[in-house]
N, C-alpha and C. Protein backbone atom coordinates (compact mmCIF):
# COMPACT_ATOMS: atom_id res chain seq x y z
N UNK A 1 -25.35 2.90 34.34
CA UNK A 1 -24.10 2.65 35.02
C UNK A 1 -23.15 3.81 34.73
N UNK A 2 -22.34 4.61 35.50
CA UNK A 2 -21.46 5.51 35.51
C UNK A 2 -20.07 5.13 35.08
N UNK A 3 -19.13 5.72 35.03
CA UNK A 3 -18.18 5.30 34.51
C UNK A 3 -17.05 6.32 35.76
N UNK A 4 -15.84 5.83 36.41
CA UNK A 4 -15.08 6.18 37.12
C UNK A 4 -14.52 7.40 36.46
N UNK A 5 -14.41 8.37 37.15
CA UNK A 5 -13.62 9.84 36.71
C UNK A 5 -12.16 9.51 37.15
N UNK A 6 -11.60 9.27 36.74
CA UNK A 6 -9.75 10.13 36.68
C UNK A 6 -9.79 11.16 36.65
N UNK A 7 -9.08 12.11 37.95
CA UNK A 7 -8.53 13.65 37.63
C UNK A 7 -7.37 13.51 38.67
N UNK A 8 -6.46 14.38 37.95
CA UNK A 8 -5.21 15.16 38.90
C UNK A 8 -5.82 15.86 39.92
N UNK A 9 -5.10 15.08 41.22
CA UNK A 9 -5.44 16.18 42.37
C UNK A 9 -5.08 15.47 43.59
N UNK A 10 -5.96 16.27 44.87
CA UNK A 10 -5.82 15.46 46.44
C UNK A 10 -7.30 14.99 46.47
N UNK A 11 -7.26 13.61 47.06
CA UNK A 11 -8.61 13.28 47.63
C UNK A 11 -9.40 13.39 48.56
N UNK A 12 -8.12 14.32 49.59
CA UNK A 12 -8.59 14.95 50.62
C UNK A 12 -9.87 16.67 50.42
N UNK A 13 -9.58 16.72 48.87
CA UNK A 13 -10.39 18.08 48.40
C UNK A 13 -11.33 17.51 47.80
N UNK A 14 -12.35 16.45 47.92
CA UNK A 14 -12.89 16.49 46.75
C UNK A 14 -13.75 17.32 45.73
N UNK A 15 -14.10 16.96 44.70
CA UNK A 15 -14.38 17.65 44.15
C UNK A 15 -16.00 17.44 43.55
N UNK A 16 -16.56 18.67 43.23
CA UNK A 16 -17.90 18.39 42.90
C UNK A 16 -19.14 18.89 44.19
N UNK A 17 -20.12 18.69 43.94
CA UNK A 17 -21.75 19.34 44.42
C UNK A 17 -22.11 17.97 45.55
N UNK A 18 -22.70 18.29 46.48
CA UNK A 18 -23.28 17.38 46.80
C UNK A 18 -22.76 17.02 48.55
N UNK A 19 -22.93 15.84 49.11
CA UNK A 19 -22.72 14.87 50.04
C UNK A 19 -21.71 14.14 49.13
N UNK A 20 -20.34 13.87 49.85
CA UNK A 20 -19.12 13.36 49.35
C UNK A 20 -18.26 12.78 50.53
N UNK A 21 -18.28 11.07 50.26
CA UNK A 21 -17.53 10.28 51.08
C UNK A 21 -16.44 10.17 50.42
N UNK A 22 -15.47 9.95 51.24
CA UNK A 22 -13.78 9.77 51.04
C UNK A 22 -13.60 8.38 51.48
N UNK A 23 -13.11 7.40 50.48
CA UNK A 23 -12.67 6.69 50.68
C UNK A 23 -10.76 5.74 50.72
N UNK A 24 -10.79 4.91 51.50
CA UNK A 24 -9.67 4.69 51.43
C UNK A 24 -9.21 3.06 52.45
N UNK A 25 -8.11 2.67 52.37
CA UNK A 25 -7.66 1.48 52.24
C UNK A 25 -7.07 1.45 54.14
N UNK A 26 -7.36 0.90 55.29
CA UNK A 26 -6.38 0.43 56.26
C UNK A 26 -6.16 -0.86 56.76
N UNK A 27 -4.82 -1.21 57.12
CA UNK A 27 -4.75 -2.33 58.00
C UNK A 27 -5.50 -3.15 59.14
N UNK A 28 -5.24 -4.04 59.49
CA UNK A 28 -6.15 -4.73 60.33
C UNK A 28 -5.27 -4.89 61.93
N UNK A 29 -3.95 -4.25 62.02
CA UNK A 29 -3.39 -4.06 62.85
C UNK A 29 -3.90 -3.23 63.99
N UNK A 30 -4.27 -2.02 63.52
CA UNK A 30 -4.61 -0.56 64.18
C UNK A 30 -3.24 0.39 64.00
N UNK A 31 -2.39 0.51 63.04
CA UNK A 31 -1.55 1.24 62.41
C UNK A 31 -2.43 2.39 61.68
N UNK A 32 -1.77 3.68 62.10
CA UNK A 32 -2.02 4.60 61.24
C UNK A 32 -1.15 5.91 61.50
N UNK A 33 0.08 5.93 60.08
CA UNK A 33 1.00 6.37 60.05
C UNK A 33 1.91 6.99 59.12
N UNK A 34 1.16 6.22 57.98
CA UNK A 34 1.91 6.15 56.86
C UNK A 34 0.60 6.07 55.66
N UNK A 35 1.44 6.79 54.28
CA UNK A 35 0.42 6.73 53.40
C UNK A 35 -0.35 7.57 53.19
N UNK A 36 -1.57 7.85 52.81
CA UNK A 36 -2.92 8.70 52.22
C UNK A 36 -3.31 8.91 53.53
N UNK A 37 -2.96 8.13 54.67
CA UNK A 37 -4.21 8.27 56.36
C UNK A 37 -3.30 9.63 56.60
N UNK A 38 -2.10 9.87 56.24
CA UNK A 38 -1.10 10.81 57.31
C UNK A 38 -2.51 12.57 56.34
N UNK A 39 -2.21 12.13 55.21
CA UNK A 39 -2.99 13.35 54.44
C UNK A 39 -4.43 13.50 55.04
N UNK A 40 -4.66 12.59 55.32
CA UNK A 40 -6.25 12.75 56.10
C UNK A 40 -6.13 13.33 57.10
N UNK A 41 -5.01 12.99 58.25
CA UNK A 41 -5.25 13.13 59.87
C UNK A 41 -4.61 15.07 59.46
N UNK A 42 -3.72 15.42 58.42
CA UNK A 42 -3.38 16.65 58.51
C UNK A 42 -4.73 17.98 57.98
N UNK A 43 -5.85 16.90 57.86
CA UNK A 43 -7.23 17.23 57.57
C UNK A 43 -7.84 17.83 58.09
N UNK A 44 -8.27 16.15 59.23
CA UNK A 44 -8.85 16.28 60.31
C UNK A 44 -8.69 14.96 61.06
N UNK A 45 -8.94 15.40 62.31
CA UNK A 45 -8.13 14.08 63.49
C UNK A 45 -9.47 13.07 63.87
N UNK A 46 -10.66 13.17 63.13
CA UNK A 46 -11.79 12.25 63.71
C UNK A 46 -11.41 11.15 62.94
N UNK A 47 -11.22 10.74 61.63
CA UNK A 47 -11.21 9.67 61.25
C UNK A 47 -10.07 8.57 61.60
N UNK A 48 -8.86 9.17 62.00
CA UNK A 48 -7.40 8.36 62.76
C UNK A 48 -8.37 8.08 64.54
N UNK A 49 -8.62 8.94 65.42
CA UNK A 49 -9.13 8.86 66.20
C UNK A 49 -10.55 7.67 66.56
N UNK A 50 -10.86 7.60 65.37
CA UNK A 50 -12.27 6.28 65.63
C UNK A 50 -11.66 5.52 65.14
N UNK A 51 -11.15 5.12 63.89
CA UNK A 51 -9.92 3.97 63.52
C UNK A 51 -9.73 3.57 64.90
N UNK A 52 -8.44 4.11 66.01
CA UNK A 52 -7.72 3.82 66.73
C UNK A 52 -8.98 3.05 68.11
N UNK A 53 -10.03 3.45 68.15
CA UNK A 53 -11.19 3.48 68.94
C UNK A 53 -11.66 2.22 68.64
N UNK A 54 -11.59 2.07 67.07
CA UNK A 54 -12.53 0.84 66.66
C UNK A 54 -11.44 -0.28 66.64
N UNK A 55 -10.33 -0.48 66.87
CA UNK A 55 -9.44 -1.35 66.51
C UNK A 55 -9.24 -1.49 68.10
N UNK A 56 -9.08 -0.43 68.98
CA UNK A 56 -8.74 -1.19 70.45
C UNK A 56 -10.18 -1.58 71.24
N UNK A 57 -11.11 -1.17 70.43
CA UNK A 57 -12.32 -1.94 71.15
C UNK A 57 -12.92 -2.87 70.03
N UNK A 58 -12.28 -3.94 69.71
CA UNK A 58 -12.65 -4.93 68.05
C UNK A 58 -13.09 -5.79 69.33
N UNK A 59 -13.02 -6.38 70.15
CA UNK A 59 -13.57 -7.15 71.02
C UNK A 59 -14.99 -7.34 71.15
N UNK A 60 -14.97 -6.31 71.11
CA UNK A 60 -16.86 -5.89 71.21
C UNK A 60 -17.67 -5.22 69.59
N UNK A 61 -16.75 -5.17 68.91
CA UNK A 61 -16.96 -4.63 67.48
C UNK A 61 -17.02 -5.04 66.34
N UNK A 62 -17.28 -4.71 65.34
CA UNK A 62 -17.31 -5.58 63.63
C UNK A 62 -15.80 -5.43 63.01
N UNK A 63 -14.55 -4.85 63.97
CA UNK A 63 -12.65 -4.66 63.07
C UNK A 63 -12.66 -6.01 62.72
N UNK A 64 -12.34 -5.90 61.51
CA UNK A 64 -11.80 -7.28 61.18
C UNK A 64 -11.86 -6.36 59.35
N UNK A 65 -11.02 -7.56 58.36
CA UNK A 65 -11.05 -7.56 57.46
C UNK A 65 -12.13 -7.29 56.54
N UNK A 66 -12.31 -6.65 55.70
CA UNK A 66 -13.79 -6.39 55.09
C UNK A 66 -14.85 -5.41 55.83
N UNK A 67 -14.19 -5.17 56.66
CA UNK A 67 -15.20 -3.92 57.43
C UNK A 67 -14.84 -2.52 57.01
N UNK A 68 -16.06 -2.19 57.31
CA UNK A 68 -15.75 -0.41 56.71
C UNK A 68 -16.69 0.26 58.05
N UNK A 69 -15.79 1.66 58.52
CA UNK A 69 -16.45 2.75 59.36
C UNK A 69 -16.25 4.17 58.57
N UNK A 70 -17.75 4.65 59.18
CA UNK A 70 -17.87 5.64 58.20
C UNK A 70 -17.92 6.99 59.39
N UNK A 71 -16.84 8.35 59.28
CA UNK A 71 -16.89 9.10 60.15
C UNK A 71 -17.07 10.40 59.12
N UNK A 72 -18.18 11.59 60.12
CA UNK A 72 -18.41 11.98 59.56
C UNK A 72 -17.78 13.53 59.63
N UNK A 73 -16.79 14.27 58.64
CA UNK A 73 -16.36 15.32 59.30
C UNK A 73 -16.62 16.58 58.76
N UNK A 74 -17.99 16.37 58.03
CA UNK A 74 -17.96 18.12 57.94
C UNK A 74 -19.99 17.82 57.74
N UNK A 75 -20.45 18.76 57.41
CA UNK A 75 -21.38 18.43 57.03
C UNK A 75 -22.01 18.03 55.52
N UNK A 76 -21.29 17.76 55.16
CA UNK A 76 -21.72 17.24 53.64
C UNK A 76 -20.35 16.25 53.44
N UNK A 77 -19.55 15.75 54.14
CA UNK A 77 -18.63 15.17 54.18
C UNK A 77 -18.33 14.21 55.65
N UNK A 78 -17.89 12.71 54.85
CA UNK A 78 -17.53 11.97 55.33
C UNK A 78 -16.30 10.81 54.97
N UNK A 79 -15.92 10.23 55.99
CA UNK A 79 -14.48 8.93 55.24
C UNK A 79 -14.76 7.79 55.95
N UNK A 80 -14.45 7.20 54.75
CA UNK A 80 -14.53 5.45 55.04
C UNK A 80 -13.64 4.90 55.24
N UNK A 81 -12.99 4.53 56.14
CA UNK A 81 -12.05 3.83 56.73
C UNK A 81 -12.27 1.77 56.66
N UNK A 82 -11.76 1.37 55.39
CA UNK A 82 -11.91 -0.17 55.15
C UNK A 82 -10.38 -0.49 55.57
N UNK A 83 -11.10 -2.03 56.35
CA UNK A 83 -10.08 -2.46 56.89
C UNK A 83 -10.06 -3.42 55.42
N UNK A 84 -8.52 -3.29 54.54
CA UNK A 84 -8.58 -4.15 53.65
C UNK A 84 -7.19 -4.44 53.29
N UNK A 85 -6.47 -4.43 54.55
CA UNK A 85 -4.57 -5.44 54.54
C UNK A 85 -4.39 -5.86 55.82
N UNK A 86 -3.74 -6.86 55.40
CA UNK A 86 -3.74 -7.89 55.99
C UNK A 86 -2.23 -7.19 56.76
N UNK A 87 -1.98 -7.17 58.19
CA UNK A 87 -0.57 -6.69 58.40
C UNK A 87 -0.21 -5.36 57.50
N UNK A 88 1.29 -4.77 57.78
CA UNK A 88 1.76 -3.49 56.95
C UNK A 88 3.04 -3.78 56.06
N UNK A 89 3.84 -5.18 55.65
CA UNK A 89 4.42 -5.23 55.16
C UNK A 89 4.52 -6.44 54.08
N UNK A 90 5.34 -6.28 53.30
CA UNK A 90 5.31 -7.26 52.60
C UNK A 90 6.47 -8.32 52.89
N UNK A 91 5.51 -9.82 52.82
CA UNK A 91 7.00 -10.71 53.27
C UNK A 91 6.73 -11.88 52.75
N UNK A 92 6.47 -13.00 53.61
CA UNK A 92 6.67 -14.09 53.07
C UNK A 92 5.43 -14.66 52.31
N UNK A 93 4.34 -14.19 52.89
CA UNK A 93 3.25 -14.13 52.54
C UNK A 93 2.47 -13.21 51.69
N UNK A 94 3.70 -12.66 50.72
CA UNK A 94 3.15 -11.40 50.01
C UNK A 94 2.76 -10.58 50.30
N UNK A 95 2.26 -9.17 49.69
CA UNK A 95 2.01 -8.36 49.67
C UNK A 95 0.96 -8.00 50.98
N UNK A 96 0.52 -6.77 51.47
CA UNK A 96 -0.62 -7.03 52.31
C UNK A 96 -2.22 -6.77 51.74
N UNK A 97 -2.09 -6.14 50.91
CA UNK A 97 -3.63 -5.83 50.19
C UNK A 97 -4.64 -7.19 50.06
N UNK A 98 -5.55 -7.33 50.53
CA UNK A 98 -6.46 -8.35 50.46
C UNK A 98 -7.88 -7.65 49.75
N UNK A 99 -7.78 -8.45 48.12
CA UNK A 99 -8.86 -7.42 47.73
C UNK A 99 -9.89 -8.01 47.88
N UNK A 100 -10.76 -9.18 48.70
CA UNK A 100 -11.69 -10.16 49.27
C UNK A 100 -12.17 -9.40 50.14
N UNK A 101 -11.71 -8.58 51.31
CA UNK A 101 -11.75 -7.84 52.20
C UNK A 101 -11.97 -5.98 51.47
N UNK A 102 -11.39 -5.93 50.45
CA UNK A 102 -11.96 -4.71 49.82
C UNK A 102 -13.18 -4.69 49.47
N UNK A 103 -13.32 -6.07 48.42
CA UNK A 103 -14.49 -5.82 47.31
C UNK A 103 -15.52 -5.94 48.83
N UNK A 104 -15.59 -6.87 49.88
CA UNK A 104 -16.61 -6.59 51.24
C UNK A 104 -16.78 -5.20 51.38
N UNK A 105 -15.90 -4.79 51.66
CA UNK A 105 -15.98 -3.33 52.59
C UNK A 105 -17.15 -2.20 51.13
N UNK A 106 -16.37 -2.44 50.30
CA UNK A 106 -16.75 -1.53 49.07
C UNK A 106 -18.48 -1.90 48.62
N UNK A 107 -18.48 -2.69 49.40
CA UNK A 107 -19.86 -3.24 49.57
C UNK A 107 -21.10 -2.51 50.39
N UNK A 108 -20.45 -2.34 51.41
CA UNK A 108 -20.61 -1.40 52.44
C UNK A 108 -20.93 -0.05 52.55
N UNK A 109 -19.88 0.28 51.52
CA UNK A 109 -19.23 2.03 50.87
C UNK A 109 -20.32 2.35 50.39
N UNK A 110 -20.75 1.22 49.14
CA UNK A 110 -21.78 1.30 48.06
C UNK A 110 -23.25 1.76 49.39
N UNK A 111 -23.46 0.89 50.19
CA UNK A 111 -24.73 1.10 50.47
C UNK A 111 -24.91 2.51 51.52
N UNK A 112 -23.56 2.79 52.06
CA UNK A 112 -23.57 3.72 52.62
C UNK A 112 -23.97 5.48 51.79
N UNK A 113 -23.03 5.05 50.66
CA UNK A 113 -23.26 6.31 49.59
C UNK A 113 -24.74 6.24 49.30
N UNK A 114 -25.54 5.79 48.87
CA UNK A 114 -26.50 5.26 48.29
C UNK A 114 -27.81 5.75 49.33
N UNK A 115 -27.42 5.49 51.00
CA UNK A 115 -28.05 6.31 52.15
C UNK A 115 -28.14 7.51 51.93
N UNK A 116 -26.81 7.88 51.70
CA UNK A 116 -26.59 9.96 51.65
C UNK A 116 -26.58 10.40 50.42
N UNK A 117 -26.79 9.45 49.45
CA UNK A 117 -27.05 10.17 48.42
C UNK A 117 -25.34 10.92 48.06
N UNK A 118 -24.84 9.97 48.54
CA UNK A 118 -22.85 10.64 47.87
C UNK A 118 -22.41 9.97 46.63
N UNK A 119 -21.25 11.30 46.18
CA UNK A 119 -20.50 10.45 45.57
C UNK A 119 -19.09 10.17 46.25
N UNK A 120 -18.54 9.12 45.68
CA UNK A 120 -17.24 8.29 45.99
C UNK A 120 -15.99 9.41 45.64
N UNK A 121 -14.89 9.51 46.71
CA UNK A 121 -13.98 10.09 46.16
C UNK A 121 -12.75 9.22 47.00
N UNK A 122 -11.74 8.68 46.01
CA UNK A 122 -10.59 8.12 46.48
C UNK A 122 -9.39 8.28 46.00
N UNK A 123 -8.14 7.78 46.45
CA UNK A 123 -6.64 7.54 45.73
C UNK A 123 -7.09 6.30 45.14
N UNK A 124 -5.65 5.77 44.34
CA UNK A 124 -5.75 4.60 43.99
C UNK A 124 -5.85 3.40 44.91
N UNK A 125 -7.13 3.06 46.23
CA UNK A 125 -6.77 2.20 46.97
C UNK A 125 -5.96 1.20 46.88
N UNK A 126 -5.44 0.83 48.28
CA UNK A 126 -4.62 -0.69 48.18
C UNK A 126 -3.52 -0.80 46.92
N UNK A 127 -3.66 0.40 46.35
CA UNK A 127 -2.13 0.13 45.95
C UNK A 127 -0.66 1.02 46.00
N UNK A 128 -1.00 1.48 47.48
CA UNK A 128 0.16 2.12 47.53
C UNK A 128 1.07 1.22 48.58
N UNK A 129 0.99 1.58 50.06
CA UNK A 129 1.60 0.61 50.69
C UNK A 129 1.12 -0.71 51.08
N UNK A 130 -0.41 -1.05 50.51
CA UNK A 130 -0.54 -2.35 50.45
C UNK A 130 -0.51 -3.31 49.37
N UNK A 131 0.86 -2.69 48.36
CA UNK A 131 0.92 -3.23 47.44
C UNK A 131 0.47 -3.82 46.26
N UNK A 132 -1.37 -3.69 46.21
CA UNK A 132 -2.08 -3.87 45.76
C UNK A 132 -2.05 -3.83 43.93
N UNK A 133 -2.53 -4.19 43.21
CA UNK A 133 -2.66 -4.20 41.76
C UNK A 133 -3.85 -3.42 41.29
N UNK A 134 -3.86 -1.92 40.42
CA UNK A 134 -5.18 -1.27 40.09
C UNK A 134 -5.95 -1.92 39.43
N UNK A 135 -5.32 -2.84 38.55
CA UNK A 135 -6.12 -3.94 37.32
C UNK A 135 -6.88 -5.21 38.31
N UNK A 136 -6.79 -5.25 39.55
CA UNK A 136 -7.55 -5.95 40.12
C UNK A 136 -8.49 -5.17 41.36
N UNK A 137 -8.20 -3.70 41.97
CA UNK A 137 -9.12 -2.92 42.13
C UNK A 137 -10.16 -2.36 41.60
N UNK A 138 -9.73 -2.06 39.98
CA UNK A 138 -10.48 -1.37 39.41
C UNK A 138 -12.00 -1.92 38.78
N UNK A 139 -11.69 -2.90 38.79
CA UNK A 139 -13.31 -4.08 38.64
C UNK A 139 -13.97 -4.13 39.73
N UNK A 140 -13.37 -4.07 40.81
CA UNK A 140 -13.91 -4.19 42.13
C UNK A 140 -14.98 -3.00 42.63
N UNK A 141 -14.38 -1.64 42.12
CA UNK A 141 -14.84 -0.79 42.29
C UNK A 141 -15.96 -0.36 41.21
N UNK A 142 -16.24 -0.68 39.88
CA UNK A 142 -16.56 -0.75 39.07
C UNK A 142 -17.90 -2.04 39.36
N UNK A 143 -18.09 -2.79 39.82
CA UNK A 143 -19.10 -3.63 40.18
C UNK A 143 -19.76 -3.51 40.95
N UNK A 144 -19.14 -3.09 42.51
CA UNK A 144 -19.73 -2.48 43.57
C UNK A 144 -19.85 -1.32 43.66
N UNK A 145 -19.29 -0.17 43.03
CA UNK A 145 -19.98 1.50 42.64
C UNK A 145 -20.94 2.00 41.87
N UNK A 146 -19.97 1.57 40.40
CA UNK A 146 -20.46 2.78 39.17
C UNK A 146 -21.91 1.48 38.95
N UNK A 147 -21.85 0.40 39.25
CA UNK A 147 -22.83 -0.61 38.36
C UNK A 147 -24.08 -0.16 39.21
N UNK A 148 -23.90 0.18 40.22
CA UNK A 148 -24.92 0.79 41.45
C UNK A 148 -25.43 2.33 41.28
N UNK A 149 -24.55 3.03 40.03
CA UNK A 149 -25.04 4.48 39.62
C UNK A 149 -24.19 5.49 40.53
N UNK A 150 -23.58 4.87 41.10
CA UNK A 150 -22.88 5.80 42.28
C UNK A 150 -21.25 6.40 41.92
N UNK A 151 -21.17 7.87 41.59
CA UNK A 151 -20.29 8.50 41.00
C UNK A 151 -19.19 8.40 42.00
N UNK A 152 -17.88 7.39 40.73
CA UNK A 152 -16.91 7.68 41.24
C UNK A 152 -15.77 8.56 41.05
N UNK A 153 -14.81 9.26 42.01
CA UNK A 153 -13.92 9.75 41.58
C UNK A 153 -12.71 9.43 42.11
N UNK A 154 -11.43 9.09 41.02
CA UNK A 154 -10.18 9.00 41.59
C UNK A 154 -8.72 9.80 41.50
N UNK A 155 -8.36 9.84 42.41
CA UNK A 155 -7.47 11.06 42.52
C UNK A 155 -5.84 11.00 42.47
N UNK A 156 -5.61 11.03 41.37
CA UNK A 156 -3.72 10.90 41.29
C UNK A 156 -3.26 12.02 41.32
N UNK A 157 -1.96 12.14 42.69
CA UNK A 157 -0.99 12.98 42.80
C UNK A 157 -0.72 13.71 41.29
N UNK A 158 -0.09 14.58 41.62
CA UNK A 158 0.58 15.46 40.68
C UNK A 158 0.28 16.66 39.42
N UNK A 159 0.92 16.98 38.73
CA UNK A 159 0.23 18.52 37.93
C UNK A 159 -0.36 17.71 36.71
């Protein structure tokens, strides 16, 4: 079993050898505007672009909570787009982070990495604007990643 890396940095760079998925946290609205997605789309525009694709065609599709799409934008690189909040604000019904709908998706992540032979690179999901708690991510990710052998890395702002 691996153990999660902490390093200072962007998760949009990751770091390290290999096939490397980017992961990260969206709504179930089809919002994408705000947050870690704006650092992605100033990336590259495929992963906002199939988001927006997969959310106005959910009719015919798997959008919903707990789903994850995986786009691929370079050749040894790809992002996972989990649908894992509920709405974009917080109100009467608390916060929006639904980590039921994470630990699913991360489920997903896991078997996807595990295909390409990647490792995991993320922010602190679900807890920035979906208000989320790391002490209840961080098991999540830790059960469905590192317990699976699959190297994670997470990426906090700043020097």
């Amino acid at each position: 079993m691996s153990e999660i890396r902490y390093v200072r940095g962007d998760a949009t760079v990751p770091r390290g050898k290999g096939v490397k998925l980017i992961v990260h946290v969206c709504n179930d609205l089809g919002g994408w505007g705000k947050g870690f997605v704006l650092a992605l789309s100033r990336r590259w525009p495929e992963p906002e672009a199939a988001y927006r694709r997969w959310h106005r065609e959910r009719a015919g599709n798997d959008f919903a909570l707990g789903a994850a799409q995986f786009v691929r934008v370079g050749p040894f690189l790809w992002v996972a787009n989990m649908v894992g909040q509920r709405g974009m604000r917080t109100g009467s019904k608390g916060v929006p982070v639904r980590y039921d709908a994470i630990d699913k998706a991360l489920a997903a992540v896991a078997d996807k990495a595990l295909e390409l032979g990647a490792s995991v690179h993320m922010p602190r999901i679900g807890c920035g604007l979906a208000g989320g708690r790391w002490s209840r991510i961080e098991p999540l990710i830790a059960d469905r990643l590192t317990a699976r052998d699959i190297e994670v890395t997470v990426y906090d702002r700043g020097d």
